[in-house]
N, C-alpha and C. Protein backbone atom coordinates (compact mmCIF):
# COMPACT_ATOMS: atom_id res chain seq x y z
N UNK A 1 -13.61 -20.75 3.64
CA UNK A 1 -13.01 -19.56 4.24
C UNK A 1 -12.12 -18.88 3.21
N UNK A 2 -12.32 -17.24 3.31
CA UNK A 2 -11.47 -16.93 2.16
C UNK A 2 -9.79 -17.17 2.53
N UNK A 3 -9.39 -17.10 3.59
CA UNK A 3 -7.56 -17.55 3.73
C UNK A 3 -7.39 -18.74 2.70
N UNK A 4 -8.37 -19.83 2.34
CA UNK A 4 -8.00 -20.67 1.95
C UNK A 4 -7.77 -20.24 0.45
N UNK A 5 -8.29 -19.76 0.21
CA UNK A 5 -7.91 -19.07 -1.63
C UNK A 5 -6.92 -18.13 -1.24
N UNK A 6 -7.28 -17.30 -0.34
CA UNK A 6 -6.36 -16.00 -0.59
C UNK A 6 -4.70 -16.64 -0.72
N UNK A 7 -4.54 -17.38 0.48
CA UNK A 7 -3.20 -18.27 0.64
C UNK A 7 -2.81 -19.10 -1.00
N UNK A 8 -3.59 -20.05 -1.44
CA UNK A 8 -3.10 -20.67 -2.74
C UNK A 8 -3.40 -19.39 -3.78
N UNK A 9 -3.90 -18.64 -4.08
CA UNK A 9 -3.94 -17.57 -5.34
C UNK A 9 -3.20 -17.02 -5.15
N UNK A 10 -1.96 -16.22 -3.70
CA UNK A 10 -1.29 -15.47 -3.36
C UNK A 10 -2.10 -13.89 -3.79
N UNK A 11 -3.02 -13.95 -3.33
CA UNK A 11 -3.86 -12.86 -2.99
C UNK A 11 -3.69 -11.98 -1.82
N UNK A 12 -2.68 -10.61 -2.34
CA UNK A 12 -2.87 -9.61 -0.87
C UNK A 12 -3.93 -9.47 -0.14
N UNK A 13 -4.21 -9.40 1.03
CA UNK A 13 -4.92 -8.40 2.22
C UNK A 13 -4.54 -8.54 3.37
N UNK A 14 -5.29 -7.58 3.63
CA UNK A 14 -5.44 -7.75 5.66
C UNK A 14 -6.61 -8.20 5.86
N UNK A 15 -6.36 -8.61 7.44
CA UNK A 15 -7.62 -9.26 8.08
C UNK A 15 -7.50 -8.13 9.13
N UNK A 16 -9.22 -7.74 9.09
CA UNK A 16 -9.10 -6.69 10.64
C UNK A 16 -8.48 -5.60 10.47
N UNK A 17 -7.78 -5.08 9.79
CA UNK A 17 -6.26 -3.98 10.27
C UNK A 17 -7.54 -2.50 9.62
N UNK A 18 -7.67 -2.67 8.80
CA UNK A 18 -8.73 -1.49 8.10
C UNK A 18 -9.79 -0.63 8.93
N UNK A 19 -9.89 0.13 9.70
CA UNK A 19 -11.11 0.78 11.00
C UNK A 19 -11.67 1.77 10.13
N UNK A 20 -12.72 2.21 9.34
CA UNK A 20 -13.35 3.71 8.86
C UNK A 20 -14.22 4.09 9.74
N UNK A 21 -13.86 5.22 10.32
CA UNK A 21 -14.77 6.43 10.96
C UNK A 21 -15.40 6.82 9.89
N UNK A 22 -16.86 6.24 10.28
CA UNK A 22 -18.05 6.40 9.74
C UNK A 22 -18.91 7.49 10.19
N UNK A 23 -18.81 8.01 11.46
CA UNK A 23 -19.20 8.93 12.04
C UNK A 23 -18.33 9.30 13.20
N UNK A 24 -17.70 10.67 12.66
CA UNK A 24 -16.70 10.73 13.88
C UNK A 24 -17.59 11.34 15.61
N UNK A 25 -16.90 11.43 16.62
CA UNK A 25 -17.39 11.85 17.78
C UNK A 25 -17.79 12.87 17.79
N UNK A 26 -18.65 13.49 18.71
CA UNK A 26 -19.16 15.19 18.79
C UNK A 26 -20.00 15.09 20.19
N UNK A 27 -19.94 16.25 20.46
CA UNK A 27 -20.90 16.65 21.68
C UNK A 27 -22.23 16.97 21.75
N UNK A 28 -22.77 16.58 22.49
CA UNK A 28 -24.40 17.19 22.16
C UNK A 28 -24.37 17.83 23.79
N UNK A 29 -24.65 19.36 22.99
CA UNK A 29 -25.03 19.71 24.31
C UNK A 29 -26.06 19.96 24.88
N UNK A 30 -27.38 19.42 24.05
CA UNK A 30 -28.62 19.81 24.49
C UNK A 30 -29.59 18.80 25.33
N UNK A 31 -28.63 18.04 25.92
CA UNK A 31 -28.76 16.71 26.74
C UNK A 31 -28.85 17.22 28.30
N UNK A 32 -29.84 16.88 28.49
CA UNK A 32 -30.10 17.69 30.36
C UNK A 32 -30.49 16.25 30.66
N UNK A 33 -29.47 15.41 31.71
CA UNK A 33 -29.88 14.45 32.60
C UNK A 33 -30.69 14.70 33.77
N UNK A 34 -31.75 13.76 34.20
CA UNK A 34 -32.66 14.16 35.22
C UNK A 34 -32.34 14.71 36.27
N UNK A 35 -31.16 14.64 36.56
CA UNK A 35 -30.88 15.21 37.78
C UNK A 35 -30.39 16.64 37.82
N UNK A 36 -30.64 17.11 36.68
CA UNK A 36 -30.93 18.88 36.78
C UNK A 36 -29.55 19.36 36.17
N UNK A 37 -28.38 18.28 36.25
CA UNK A 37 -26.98 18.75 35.73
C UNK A 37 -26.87 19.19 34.31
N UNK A 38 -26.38 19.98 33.86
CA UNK A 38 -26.24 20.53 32.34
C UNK A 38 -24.77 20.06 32.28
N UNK A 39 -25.01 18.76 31.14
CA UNK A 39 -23.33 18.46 30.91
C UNK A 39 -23.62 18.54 29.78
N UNK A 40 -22.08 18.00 29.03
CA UNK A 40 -22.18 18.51 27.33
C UNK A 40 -21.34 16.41 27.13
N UNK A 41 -22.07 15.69 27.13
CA UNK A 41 -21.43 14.57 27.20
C UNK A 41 -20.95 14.18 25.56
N UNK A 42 -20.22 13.65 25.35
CA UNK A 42 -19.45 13.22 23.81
C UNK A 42 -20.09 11.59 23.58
N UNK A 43 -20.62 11.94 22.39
CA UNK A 43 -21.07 11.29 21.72
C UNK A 43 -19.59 10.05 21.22
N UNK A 44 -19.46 8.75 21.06
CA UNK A 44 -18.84 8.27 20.40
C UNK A 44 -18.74 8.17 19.20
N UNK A 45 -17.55 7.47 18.06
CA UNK A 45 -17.51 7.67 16.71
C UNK A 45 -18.22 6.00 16.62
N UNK A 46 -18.47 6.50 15.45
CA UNK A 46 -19.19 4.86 14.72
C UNK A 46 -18.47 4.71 14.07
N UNK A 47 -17.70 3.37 13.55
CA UNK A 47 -16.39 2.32 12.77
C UNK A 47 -17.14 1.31 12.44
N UNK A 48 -16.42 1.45 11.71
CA UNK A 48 -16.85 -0.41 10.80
C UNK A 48 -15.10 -0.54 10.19
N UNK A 49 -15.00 -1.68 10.82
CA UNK A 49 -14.02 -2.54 10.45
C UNK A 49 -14.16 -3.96 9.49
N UNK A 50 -13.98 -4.29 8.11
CA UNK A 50 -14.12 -5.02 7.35
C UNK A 50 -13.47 -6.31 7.99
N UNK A 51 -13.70 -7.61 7.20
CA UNK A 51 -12.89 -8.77 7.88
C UNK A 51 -11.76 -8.81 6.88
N UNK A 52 -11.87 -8.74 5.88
CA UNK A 52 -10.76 -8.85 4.44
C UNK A 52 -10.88 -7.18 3.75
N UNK A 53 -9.62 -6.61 3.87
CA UNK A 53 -9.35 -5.70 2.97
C UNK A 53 -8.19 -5.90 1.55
N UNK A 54 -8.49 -5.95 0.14
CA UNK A 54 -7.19 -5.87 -0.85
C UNK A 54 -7.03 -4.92 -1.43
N UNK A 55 -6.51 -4.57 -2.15
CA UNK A 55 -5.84 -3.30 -2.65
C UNK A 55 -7.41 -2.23 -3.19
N UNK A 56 -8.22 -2.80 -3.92
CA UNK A 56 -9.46 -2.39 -4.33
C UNK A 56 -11.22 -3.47 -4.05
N UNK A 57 -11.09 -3.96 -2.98
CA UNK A 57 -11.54 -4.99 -2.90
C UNK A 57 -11.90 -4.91 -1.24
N UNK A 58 -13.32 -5.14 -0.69
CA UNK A 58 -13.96 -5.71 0.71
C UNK A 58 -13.88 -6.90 0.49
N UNK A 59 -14.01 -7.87 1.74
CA UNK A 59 -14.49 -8.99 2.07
C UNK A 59 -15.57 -8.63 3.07
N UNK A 60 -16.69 -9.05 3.07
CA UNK A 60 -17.10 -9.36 4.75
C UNK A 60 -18.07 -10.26 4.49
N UNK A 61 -17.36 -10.99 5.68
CA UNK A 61 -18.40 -12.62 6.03
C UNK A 61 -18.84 -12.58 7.09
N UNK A 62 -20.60 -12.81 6.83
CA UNK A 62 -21.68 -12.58 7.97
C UNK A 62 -22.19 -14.12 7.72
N UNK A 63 -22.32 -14.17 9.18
CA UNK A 63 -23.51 -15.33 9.18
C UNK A 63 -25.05 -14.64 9.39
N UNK A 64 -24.42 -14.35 10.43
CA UNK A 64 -25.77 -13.69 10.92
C UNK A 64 -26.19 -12.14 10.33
N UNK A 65 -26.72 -11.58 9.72
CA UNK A 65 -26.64 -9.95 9.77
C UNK A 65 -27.23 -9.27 10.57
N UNK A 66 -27.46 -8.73 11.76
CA UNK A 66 -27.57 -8.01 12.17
C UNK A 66 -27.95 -6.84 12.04
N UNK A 67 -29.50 -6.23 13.09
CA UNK A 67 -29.70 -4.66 11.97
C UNK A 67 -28.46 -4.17 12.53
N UNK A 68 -27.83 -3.76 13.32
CA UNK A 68 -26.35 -3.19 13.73
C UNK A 68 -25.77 -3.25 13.05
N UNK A 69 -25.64 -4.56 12.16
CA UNK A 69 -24.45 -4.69 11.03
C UNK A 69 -25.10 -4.26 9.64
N UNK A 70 -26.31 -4.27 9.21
CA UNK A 70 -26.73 -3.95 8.24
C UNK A 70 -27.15 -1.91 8.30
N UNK A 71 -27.07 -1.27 9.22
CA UNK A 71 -26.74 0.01 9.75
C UNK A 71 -25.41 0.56 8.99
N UNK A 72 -24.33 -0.04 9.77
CA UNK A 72 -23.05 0.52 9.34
C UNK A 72 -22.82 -0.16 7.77
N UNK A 73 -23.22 -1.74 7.53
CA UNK A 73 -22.88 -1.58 6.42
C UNK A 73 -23.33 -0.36 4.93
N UNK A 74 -24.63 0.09 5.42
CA UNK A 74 -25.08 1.30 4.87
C UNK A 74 -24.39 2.79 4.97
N UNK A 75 -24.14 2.63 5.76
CA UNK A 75 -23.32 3.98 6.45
C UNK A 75 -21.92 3.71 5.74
N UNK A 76 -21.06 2.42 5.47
CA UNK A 76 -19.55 2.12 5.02
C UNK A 76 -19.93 2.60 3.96
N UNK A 77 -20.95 2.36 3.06
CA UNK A 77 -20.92 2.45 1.61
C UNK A 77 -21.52 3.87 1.12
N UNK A 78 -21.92 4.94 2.10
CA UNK A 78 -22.13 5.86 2.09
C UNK A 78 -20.71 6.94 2.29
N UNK A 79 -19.93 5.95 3.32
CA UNK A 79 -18.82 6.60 3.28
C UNK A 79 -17.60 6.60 2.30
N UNK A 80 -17.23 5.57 1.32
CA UNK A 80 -17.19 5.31 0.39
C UNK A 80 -17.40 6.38 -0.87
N UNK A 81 -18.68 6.28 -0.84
CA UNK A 81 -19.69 7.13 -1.99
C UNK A 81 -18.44 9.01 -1.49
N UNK A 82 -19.08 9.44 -0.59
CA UNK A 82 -18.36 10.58 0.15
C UNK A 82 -17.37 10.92 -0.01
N UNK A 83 -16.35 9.96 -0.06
CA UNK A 83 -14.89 10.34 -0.26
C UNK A 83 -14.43 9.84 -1.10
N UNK A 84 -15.06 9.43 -2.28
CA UNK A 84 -14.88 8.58 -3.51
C UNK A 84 -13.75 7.69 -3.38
N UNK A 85 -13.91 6.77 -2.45
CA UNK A 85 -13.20 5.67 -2.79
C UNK A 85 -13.56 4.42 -3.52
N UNK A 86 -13.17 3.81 -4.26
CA UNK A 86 -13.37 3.00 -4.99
C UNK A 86 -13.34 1.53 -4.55
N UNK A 87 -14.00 0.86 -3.93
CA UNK A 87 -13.58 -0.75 -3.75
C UNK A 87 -14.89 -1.52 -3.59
N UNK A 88 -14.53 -2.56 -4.55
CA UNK A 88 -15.91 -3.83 -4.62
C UNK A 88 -15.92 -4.26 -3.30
N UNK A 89 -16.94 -4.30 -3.24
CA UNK A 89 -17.72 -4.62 -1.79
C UNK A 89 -18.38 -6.33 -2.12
N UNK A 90 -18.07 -7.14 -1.54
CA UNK A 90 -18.70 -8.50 -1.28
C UNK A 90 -18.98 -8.59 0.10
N UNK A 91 -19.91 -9.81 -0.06
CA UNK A 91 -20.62 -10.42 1.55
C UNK A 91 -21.25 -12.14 1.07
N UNK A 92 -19.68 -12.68 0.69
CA UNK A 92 -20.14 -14.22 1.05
C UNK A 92 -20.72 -14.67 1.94
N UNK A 93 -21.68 -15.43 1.70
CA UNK A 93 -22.14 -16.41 2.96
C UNK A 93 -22.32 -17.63 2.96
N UNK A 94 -21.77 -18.14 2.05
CA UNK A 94 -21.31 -19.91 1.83
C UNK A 94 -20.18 -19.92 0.74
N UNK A 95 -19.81 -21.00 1.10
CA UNK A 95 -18.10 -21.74 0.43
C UNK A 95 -18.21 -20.81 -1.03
N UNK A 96 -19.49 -21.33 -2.01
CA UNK A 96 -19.33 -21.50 -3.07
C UNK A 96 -19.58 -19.11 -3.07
N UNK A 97 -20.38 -18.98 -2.37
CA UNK A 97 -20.04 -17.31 -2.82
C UNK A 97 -18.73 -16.72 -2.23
N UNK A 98 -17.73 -17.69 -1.24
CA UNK A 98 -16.36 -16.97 -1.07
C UNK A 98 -15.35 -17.30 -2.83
N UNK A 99 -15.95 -18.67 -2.95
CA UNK A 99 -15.27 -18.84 -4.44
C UNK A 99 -15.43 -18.37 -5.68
N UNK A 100 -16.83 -17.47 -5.45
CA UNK A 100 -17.25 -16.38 -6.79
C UNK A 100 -16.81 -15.38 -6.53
N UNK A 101 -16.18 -14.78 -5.71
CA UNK A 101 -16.01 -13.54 -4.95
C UNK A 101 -14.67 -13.50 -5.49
N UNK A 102 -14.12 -14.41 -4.49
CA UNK A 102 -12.38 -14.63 -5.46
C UNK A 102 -12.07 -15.05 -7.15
N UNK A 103 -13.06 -15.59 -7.60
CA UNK A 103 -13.00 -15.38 -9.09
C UNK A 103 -12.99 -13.97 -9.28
N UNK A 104 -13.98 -13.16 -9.35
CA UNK A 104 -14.26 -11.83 -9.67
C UNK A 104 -12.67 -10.99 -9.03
N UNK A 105 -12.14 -11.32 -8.50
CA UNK A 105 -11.14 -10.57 -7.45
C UNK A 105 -9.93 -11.14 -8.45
N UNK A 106 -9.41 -12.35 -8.89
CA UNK A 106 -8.70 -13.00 -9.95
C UNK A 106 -8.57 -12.31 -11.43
N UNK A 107 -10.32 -12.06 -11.64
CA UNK A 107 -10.44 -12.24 -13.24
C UNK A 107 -10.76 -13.41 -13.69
N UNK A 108 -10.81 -14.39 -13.23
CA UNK A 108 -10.58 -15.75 -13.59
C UNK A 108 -10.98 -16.84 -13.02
N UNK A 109 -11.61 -17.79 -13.25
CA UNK A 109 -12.28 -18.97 -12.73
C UNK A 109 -11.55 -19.55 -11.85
N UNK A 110 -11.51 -20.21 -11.00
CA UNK A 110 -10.50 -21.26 -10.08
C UNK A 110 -11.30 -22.30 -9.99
N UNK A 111 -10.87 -23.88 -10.05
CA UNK A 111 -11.17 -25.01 -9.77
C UNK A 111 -11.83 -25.03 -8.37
N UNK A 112 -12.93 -25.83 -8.43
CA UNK A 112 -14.00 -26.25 -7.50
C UNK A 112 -13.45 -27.23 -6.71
N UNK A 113 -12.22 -27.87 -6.73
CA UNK A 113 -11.70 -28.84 -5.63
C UNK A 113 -10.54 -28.13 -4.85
N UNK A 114 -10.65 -26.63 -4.59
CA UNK A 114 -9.60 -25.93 -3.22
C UNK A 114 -10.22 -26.65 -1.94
N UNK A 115 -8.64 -26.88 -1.91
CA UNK A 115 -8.31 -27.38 -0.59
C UNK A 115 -8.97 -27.47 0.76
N UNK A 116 -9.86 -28.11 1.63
CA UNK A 116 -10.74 -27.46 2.34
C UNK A 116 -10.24 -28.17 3.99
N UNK A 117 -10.27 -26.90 4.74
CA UNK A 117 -9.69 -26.95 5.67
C UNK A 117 -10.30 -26.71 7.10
N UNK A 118 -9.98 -27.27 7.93
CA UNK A 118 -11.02 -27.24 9.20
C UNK A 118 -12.33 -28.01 8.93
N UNK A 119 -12.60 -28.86 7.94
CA UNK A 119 -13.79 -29.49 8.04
C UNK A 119 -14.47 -30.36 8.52
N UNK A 120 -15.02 -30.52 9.65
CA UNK A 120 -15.74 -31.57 10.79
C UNK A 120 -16.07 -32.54 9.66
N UNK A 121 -15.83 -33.75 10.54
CA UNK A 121 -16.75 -34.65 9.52
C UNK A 121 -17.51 -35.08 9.93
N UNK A 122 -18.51 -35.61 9.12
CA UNK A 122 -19.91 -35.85 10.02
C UNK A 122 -19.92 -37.29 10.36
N UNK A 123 -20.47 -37.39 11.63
CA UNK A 123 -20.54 -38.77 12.52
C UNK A 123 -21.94 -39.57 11.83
């Protein structure tokens, strides 16, 4: 889990706090429901919220990807591109790619025996 580096490297971020309107709301009014009513109903905004944000730096940890999640992640990095923001984008999905991720995020190698936490042991 990245807390476990972020905590011993004293590595800034947030978890969660980051929301980008990826597509903000709008109306479509050319929507006629069957029942003959002419409404102008509002479309919702599309967000993507990262799990780890640092100063120039994504986290996001998928197990599963999802086309839903592989959608917006296209759309984040489009939005990105758009408003020229600048930040490395990762998507660990085991121990050892949260620990390449945080090298690259360091500069610098870190030892292969961090601390490991929450780990079931096997029966």
């Amino acid at each position: 889990m990245p807390l476990d580096y972020f905590d011993q490297y004293k590595i800034e971020y947030e978890y969660e706090l980051h929301s980008f309107v990826l597509l903000p709301s709008f109306d479509f009014a050319a929507f006629v429901p069957l029942d003959g009513k002419r409404v102008m109903p509002r479309v919702r905004e599309i967000t993507y919220t990262p799990d780890f944000v640092g100063k120039d730096w994504v986290i996001e940890t998928k197990g599963m990807k999802t086309p839903d999640f592989l959608l917006k992640w296209k759309l984040f990095k489009r939005y990105l591109t758009d408003n020229n923001l600048s930040y490395t984008l990762y998507m660990p999905s085991n121990q050892k790619q949260v620990r390449l991720a945080v090298e690259h995020i360091l500069g610098k190698p870190i030892p292969v025996d961090i601390k490991k936490v929450n780990r079931r042991k096997r029966v």
